[in-house]
N, C-alpha and C. Protein backbone atom coordinates (compact mmCIF):
# COMPACT_ATOMS: atom_id res chain seq x y z
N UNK A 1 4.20 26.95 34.77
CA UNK A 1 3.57 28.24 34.95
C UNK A 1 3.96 29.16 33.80
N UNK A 2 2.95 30.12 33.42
CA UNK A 2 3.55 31.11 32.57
C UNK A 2 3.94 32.02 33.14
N UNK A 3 4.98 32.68 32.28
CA UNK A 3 5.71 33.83 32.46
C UNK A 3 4.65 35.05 32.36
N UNK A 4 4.83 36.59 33.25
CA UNK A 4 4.07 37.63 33.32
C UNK A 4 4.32 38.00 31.65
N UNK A 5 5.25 37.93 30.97
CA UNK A 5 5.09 37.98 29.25
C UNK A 5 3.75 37.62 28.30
N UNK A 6 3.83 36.71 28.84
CA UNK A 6 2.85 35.62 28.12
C UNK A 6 1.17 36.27 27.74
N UNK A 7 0.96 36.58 27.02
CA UNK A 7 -0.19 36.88 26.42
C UNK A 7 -1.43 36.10 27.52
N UNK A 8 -2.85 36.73 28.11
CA UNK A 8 -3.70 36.24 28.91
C UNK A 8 -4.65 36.50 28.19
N UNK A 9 -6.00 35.63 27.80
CA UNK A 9 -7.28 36.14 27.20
C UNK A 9 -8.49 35.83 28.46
N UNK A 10 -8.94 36.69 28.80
CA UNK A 10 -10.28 35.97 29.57
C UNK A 10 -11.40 35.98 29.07
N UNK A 11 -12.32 35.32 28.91
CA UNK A 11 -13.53 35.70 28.13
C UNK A 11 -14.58 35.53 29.15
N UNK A 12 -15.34 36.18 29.13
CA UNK A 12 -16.50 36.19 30.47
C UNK A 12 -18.04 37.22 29.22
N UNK A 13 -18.78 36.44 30.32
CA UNK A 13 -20.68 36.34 29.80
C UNK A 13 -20.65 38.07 29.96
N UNK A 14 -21.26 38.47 29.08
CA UNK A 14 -21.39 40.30 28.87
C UNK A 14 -22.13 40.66 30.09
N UNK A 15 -21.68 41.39 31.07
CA UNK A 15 -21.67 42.40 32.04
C UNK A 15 -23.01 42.79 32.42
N UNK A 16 -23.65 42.74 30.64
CA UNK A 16 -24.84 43.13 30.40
C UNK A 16 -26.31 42.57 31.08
N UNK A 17 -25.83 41.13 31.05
CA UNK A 17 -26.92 39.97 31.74
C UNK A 17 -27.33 40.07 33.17
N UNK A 18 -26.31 40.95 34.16
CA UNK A 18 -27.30 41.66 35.20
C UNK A 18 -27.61 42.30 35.16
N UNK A 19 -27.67 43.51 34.21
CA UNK A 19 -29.02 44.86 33.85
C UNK A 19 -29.94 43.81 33.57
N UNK A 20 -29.73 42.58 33.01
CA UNK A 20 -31.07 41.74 32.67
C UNK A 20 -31.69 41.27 34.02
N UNK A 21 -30.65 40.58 34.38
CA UNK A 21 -31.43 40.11 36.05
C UNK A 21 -32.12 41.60 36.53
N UNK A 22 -31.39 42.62 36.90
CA UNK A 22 -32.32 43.74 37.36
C UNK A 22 -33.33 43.64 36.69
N UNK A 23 -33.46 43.84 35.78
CA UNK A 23 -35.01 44.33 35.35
C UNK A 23 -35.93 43.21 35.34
N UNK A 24 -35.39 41.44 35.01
CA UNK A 24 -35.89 40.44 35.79
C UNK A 24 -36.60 40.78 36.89
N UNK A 25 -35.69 40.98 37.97
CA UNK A 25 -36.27 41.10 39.40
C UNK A 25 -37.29 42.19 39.52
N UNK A 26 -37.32 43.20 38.78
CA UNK A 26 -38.22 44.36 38.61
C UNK A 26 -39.77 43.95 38.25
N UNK A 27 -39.52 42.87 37.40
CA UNK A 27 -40.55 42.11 36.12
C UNK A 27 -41.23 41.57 37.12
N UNK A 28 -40.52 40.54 38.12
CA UNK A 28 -41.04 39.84 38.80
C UNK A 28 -41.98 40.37 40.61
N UNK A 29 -41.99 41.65 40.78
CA UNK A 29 -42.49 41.97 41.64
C UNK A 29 -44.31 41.97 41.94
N UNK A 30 -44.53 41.94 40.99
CA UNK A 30 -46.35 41.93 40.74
C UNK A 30 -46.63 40.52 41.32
N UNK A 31 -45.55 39.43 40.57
CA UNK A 31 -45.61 37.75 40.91
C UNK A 31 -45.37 37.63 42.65
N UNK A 32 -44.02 38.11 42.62
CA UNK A 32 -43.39 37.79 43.85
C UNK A 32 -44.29 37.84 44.85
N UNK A 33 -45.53 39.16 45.14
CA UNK A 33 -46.45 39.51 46.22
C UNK A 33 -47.49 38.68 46.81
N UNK A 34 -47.84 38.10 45.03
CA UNK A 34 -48.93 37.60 44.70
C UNK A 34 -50.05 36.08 45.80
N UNK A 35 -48.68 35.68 46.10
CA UNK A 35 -48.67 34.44 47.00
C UNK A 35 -48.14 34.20 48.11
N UNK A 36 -48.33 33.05 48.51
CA UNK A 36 -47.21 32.79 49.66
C UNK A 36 -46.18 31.84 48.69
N UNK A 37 -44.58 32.06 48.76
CA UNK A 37 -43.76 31.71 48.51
C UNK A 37 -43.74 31.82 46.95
N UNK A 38 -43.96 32.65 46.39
CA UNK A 38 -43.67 33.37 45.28
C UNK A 38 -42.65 34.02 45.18
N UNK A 39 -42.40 34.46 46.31
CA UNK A 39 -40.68 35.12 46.09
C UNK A 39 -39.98 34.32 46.03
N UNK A 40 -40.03 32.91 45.98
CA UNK A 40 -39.14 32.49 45.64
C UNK A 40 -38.14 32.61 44.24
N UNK A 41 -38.76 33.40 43.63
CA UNK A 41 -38.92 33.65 42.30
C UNK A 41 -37.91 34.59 41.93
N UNK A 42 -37.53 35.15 42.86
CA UNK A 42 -36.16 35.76 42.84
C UNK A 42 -35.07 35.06 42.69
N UNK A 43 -35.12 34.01 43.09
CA UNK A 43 -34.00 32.77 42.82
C UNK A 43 -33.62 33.07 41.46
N UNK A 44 -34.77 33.30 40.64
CA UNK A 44 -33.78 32.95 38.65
C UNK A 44 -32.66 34.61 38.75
N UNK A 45 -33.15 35.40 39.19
CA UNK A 45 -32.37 36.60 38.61
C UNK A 45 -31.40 36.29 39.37
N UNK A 46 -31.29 36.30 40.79
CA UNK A 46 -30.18 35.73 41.45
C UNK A 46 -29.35 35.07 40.68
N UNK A 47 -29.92 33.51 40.09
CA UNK A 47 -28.85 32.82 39.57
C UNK A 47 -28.09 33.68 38.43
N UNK A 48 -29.18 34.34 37.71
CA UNK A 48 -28.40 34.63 36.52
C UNK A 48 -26.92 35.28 36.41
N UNK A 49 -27.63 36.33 37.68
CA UNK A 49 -25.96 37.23 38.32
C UNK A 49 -24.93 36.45 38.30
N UNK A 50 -25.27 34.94 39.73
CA UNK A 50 -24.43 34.06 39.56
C UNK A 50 -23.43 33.61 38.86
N UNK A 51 -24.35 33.10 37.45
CA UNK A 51 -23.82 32.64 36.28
C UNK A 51 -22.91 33.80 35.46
N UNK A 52 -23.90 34.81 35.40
CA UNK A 52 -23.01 35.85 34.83
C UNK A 52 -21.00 36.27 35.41
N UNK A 53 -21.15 36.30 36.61
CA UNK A 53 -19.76 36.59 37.47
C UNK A 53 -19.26 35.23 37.31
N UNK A 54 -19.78 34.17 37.50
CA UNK A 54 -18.86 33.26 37.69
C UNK A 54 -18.02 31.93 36.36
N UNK A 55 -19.10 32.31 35.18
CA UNK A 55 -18.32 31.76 33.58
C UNK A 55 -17.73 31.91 32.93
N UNK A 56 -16.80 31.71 32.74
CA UNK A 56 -15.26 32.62 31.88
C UNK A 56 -15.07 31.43 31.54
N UNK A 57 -14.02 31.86 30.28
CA UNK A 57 -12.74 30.85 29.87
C UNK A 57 -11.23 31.87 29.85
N UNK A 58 -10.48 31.15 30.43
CA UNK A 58 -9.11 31.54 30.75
C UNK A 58 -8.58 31.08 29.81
N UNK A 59 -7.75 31.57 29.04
CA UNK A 59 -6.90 31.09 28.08
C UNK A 59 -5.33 31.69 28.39
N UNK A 60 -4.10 30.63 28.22
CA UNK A 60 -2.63 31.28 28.39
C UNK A 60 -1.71 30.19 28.02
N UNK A 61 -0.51 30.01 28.20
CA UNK A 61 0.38 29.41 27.70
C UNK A 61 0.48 27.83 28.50
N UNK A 62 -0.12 27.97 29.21
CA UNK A 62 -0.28 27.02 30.22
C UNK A 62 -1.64 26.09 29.38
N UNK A 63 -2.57 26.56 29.22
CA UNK A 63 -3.56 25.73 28.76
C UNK A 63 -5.27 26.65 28.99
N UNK A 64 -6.25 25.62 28.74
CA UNK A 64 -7.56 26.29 29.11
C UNK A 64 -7.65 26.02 30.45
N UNK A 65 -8.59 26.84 30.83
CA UNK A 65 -9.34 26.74 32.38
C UNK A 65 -10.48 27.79 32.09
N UNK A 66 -11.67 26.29 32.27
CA UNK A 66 -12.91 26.60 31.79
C UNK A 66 -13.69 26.56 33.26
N UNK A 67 -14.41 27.74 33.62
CA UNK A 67 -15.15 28.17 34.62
C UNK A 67 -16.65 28.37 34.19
N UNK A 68 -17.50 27.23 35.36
CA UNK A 68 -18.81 27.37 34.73
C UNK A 68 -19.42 27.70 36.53
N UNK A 69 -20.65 27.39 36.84
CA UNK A 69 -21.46 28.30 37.89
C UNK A 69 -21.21 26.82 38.74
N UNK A 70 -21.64 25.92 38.50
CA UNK A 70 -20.92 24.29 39.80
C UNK A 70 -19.58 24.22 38.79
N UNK A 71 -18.24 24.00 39.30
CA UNK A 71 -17.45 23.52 39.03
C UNK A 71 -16.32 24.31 38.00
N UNK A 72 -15.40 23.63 37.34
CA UNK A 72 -14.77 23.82 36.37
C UNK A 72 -13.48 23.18 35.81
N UNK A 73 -13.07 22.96 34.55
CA UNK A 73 -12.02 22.20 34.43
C UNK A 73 -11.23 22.88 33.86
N UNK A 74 -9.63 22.38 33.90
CA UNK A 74 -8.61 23.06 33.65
C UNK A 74 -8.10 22.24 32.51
N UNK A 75 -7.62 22.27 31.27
CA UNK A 75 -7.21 21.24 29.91
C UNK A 75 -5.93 22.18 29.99
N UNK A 76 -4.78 21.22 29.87
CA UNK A 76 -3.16 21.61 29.22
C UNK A 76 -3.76 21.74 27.54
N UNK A 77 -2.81 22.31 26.84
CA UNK A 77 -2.46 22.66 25.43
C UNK A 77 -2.49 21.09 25.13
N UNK A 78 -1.30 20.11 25.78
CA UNK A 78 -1.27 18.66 24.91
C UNK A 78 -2.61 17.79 25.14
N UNK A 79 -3.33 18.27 25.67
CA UNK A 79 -4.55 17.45 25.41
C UNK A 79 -5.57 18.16 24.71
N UNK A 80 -5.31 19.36 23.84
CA UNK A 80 -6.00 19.99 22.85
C UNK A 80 -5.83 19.18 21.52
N UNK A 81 -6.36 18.50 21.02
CA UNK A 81 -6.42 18.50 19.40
C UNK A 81 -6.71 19.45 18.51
N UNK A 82 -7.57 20.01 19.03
CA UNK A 82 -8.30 20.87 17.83
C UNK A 82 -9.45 22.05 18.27
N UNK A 83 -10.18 22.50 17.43
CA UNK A 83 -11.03 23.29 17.95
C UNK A 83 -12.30 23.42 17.23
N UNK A 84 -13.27 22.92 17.56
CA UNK A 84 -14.57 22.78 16.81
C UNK A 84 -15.68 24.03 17.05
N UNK A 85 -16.52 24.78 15.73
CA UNK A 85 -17.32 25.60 16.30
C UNK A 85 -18.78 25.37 15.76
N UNK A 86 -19.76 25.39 16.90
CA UNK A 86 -20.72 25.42 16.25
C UNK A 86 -21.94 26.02 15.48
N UNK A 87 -22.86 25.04 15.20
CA UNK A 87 -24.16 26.00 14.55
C UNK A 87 -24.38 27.40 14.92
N UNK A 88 -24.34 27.36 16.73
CA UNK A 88 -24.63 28.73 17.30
C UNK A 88 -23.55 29.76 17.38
N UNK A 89 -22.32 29.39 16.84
CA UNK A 89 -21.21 30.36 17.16
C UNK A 89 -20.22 30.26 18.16
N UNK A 90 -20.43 29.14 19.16
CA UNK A 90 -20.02 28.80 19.89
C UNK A 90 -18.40 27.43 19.86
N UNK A 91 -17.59 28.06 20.49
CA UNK A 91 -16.80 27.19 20.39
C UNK A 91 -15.78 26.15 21.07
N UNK A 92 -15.83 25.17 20.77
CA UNK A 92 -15.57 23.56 21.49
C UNK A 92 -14.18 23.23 21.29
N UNK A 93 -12.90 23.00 22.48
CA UNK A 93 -11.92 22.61 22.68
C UNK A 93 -12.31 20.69 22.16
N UNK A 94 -11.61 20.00 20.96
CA UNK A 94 -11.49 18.83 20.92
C UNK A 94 -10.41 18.29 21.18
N UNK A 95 -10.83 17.17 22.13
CA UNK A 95 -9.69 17.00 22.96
C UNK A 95 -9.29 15.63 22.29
N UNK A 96 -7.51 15.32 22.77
CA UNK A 96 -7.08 14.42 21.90
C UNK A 96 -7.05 12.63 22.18
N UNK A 97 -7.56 13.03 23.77
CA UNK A 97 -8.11 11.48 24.14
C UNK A 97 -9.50 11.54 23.53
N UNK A 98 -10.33 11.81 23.10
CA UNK A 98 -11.79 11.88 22.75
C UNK A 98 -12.44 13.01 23.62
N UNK A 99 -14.01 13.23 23.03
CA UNK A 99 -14.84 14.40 23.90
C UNK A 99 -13.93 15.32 23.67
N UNK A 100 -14.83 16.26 24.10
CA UNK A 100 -15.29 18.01 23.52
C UNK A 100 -15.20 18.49 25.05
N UNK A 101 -14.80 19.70 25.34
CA UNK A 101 -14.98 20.87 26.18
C UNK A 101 -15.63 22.04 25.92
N UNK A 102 -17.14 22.64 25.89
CA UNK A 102 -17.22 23.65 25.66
C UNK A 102 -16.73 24.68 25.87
N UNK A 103 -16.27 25.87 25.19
CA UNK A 103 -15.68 27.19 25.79
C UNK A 103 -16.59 28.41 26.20
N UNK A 104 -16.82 28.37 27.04
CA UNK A 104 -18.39 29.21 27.53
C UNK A 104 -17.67 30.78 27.23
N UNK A 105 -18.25 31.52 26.79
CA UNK A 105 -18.57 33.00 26.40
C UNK A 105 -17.19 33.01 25.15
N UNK A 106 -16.82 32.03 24.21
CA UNK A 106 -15.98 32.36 23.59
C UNK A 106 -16.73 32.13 22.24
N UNK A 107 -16.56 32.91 21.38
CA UNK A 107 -17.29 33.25 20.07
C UNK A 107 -16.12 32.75 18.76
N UNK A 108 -16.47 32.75 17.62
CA UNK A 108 -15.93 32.53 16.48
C UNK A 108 -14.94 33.85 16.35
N UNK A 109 -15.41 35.22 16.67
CA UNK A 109 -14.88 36.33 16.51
C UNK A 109 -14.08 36.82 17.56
N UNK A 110 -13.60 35.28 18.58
CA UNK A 110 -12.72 35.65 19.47
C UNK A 110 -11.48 34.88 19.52
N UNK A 111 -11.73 33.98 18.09
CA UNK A 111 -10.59 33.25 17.62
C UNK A 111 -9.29 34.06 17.47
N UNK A 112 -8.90 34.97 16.63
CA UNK A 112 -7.80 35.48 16.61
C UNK A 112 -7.12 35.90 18.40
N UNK A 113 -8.10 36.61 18.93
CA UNK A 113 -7.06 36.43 20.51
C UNK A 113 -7.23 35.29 21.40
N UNK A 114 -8.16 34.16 20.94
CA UNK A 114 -7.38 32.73 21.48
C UNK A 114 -6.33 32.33 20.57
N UNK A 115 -6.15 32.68 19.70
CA UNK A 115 -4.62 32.12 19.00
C UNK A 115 -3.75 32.95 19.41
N UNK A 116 -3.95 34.48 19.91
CA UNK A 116 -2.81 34.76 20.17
C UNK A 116 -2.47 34.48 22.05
N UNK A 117 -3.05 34.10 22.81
CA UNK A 117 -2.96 34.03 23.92
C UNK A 117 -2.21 32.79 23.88
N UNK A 118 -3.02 31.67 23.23
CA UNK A 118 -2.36 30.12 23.16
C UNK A 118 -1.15 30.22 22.30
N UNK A 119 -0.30 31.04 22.42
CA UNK A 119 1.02 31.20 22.28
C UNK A 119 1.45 30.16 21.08
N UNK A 120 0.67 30.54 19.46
CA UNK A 120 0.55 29.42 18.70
C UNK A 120 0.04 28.37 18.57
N UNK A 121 -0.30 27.89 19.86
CA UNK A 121 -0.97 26.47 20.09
C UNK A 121 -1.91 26.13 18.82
N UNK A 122 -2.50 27.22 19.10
CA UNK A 122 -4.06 27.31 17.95
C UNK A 122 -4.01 27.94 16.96
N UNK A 123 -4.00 27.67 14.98
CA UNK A 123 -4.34 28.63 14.34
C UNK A 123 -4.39 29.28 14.05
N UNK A 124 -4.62 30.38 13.93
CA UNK A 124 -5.23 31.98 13.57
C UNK A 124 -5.56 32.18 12.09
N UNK A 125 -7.26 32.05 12.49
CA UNK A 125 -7.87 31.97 10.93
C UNK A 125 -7.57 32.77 9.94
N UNK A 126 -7.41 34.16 11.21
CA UNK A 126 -6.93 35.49 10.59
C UNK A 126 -6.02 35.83 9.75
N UNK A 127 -4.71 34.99 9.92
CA UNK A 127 -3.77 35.10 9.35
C UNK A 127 -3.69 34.43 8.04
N UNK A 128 -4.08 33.41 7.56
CA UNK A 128 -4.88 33.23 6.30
C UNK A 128 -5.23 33.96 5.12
């Protein structure tokens, strides 16, 4: 376990994406009426909320714990190798048995406070 010392990063989907579902669900009212079982159609903004509250990446001295909308996995530091980012900005825990972990809502420009949370573990491009 880590110590209350220990540096915590959480990264979570911008706040912003249910003003999107709202106005989704707003968008969708002309549709929703339109039929029988057209409201079902509320389902996407719903999820999005969903998704929005429930995707983070936890980062701490302990390791990742990656939270997605079904499920989530928890990776120690010693099964980190490395850290890969991609085309989109997005960036991938490589792990040292093989395969990749995506890091959902963690950006290239959120590298310096995953290096400082991972208590060295990782890098810091910044410091460079």
């Amino acid at each position: 376990m880590s110590s209350p010392a220990t540096p915590r990063a959480v990264f979570r989907v911008s706040p912003l994406m249910v003003l999107f579902a709202l106005f989704l669900s707003v968008c969708a009212i002309p549709v929703a009426f339109n039929g029988p079982y057209l409201w079902l159609i509320y389902l996407v903004p719903l999820a999005v909320v969903a998704w929005t509250l429930r995707t983070r990446t936890v980062v701490d001295a302990d390791g990742l714990r990656v939270r997605r909308l079904v499920g989530g996995r928890r990776v120690p530091w010693d099964a980190v190798g490395g850290l890969r980012v991609d085309r989109r900005d997005g960036v991938h825990a490589v792990l040292t048995g093989g395969g990749e972990v995506a890091l959902p809502a963690v950006h290239t420009r959120d590298l310096h406070q995953l290096a400082v949370a991972s208590g060295g573990r990782v890098p810091d491009p910044a410091a460079e």
